[in-house]
PDB file of N, CA and C in Angstrom:
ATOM      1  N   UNK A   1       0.841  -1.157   0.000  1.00  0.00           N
ATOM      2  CA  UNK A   1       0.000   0.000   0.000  1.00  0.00           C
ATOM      3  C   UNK A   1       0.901   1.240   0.000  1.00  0.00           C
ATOM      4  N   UNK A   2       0.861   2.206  -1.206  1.00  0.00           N
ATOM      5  CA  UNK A   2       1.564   3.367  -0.823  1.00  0.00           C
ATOM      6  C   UNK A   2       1.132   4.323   0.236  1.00  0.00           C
ATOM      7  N   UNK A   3       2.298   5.045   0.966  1.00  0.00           N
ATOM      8  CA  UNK A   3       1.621   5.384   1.755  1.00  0.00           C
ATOM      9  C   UNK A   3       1.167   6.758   1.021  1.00  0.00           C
ATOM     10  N   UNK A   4       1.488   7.346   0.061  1.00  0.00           N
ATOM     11  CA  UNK A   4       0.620   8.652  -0.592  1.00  0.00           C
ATOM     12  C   UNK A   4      -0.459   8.607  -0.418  1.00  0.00           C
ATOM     13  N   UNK A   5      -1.062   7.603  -0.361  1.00  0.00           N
ATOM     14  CA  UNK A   5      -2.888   7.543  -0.464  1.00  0.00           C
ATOM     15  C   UNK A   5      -2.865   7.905   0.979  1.00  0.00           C
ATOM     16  N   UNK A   6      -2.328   8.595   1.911  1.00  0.00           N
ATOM     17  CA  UNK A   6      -2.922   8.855   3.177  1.00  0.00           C
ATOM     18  C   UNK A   6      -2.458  10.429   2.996  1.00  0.00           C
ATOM     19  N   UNK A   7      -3.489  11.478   3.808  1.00  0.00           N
ATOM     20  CA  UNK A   7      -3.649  12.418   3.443  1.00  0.00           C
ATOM     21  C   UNK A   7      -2.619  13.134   4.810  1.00  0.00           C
ATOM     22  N   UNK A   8      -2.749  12.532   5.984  1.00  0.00           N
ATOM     23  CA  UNK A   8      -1.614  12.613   6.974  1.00  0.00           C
ATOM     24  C   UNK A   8      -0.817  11.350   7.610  1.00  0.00           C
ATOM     25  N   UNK A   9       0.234  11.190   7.084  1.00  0.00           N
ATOM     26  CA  UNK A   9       1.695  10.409   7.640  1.00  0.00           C
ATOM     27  C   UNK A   9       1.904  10.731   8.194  1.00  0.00           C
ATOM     28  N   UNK A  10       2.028  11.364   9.424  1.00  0.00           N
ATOM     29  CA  UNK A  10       2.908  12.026  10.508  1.00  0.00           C
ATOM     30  C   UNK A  10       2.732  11.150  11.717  1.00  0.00           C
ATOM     31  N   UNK A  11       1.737   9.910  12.158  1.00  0.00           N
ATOM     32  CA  UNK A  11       1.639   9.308  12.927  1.00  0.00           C
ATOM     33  C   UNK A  11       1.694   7.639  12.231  1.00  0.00           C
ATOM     34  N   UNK A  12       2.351   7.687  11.192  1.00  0.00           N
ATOM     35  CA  UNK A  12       2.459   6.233  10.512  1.00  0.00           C
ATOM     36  C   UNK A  12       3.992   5.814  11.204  1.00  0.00           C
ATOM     37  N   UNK A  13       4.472   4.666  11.515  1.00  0.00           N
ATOM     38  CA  UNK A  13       5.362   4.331  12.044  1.00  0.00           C
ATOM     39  C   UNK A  13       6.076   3.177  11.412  1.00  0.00           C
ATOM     40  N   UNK A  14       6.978   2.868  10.717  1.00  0.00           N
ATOM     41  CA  UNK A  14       7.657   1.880  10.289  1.00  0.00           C
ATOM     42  C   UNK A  14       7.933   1.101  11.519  1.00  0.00           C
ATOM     43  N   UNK A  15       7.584  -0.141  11.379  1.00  0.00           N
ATOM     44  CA  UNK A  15       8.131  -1.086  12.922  1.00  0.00           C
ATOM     45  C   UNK A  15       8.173  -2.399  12.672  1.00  0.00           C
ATOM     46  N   UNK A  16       7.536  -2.785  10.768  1.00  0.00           N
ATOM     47  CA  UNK A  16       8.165  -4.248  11.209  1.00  0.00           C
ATOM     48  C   UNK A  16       8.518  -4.470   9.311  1.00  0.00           C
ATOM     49  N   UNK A  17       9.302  -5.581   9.191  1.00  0.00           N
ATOM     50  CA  UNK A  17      10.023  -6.041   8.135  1.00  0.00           C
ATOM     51  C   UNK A  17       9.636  -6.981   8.077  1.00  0.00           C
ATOM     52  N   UNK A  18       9.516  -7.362   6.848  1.00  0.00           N
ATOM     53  CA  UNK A  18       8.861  -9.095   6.659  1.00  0.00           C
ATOM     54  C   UNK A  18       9.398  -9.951   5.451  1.00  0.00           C
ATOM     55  N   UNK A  19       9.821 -10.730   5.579  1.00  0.00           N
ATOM     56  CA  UNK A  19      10.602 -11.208   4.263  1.00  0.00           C
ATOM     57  C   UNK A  19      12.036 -11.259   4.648  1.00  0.00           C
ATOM     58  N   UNK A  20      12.537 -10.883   5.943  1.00  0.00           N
ATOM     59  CA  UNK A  20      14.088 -10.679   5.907  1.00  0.00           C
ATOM     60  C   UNK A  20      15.100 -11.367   4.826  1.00  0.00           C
ATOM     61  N   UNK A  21      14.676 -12.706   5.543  1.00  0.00           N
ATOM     62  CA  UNK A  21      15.600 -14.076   4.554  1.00  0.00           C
ATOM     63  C   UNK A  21      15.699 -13.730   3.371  1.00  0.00           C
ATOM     64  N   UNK A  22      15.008 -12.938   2.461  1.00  0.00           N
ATOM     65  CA  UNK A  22      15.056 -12.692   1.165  1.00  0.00           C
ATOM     66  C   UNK A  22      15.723 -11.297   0.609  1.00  0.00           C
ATOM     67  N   UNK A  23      15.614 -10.478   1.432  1.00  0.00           N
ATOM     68  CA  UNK A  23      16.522  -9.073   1.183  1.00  0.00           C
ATOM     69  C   UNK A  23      17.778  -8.917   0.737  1.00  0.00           C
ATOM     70  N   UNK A  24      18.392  -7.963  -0.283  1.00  0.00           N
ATOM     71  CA  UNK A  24      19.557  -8.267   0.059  1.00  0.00           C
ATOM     72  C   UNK A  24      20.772  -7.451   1.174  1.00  0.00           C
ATOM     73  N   UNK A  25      21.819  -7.713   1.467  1.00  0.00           N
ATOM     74  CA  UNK A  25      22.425  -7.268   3.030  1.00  0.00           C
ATOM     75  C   UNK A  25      22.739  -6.103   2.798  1.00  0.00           C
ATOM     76  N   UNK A  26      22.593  -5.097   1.632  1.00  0.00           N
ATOM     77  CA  UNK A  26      23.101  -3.622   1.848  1.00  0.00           C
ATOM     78  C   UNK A  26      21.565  -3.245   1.884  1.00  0.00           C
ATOM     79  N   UNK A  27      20.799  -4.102   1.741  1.00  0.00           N
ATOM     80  CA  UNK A  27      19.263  -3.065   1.904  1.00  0.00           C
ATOM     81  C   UNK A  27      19.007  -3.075   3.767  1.00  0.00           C
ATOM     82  N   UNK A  28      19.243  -2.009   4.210  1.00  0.00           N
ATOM     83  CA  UNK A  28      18.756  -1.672   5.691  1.00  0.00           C
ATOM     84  C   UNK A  28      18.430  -0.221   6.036  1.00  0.00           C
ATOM     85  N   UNK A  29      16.961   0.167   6.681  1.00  0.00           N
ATOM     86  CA  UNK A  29      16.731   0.705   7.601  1.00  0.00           C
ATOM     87  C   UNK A  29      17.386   1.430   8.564  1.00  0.00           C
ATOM     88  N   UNK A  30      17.413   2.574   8.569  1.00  0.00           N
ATOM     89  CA  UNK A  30      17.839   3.219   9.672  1.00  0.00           C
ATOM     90  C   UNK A  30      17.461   2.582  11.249  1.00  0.00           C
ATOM     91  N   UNK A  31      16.098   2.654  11.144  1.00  0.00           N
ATOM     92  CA  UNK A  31      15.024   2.682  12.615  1.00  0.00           C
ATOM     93  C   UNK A  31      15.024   1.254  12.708  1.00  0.00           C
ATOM     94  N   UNK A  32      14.992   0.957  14.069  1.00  0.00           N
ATOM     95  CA  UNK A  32      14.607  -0.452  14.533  1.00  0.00           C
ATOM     96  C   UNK A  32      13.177  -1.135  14.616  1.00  0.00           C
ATOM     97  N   UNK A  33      13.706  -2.333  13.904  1.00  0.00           N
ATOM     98  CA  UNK A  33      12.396  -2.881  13.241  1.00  0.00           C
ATOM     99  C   UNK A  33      12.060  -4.286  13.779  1.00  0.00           C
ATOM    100  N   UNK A  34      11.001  -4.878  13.760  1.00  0.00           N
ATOM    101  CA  UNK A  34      10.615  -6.160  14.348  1.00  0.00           C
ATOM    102  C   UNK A  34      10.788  -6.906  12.749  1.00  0.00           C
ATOM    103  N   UNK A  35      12.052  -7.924  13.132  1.00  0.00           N
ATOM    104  CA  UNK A  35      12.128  -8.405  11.533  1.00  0.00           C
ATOM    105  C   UNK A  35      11.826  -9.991  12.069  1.00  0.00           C
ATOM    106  N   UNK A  36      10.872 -10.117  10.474  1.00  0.00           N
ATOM    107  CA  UNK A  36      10.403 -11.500  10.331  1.00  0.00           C
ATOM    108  C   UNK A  36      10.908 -12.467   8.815  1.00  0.00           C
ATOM    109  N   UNK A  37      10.844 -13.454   8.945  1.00  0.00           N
ATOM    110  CA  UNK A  37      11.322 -14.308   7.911  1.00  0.00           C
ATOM    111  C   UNK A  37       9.964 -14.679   7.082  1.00  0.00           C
ATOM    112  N   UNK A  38       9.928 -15.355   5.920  1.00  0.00           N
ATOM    113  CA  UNK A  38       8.874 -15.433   5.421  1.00  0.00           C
ATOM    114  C   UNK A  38       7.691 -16.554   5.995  1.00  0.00           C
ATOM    115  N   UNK A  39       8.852 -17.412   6.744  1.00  0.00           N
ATOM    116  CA  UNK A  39       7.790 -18.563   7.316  1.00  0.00           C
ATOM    117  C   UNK A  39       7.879 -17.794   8.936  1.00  0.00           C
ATOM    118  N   UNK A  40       7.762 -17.524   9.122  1.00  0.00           N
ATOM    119  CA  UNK A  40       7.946 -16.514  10.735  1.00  0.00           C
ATOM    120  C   UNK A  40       6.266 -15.880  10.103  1.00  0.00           C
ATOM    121  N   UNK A  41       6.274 -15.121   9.203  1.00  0.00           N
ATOM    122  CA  UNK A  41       5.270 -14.528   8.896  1.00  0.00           C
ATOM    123  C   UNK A  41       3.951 -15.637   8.527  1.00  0.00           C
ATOM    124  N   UNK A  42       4.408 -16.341   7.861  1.00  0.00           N
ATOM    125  CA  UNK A  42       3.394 -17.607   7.640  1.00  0.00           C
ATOM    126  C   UNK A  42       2.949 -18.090   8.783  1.00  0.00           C
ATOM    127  N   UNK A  43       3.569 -18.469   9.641  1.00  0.00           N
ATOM    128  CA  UNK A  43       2.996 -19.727  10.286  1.00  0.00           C
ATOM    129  C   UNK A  43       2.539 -18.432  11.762  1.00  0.00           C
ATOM    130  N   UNK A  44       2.334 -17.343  11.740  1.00  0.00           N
ATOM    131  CA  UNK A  44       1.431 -16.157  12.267  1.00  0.00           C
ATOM    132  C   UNK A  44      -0.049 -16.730  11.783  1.00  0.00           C
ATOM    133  N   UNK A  45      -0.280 -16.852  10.795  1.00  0.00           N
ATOM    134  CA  UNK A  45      -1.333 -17.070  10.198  1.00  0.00           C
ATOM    135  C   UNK A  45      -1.922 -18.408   9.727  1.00  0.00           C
ATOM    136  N   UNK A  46      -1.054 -19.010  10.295  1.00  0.00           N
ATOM    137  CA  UNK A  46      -1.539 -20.542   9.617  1.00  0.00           C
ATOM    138  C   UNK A  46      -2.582 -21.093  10.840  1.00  0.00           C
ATOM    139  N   UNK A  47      -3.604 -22.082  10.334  1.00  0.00           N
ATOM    140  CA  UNK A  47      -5.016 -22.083  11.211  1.00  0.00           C
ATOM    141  C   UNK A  47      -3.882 -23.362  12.283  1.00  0.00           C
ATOM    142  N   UNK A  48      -4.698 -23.370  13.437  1.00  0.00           N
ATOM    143  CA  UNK A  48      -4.089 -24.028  14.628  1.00  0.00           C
ATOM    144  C   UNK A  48      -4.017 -25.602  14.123  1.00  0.00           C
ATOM    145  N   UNK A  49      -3.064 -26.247  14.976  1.00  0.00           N
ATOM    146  CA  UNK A  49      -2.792 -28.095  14.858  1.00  0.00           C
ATOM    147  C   UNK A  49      -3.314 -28.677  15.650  1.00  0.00           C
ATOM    148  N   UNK A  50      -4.144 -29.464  15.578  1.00  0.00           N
ATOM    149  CA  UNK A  50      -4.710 -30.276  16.461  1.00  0.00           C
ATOM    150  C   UNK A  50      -3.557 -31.759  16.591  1.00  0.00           C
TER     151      UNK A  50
END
């Protein structure tokens, strides 16, 4: 989602990364971020195990 489509950013907060494992190592962020891997992010969402 770009964030242009919001008419005020000033309370939007970058705080999490998703995909780490796949980035490459000169791509980084200034600000500290809650970083996730792609199955880190998956299995957030995957329905429960019986």
């Amino acid at each position: 989602m770009p964030v242009g489509l919001f008419d005020d950013d000033s309370e939007l907060v970058f705080q999490r990364q998703v995909f780490i494992d796949e980035k490459p190592q000169y791509y980084q962020y200034s600000n500290k971020t809650e970083d996730l891997t792609g199955e880190e992010l998956f299995a957030q969402f995957a329905p429960p195990q019986d």
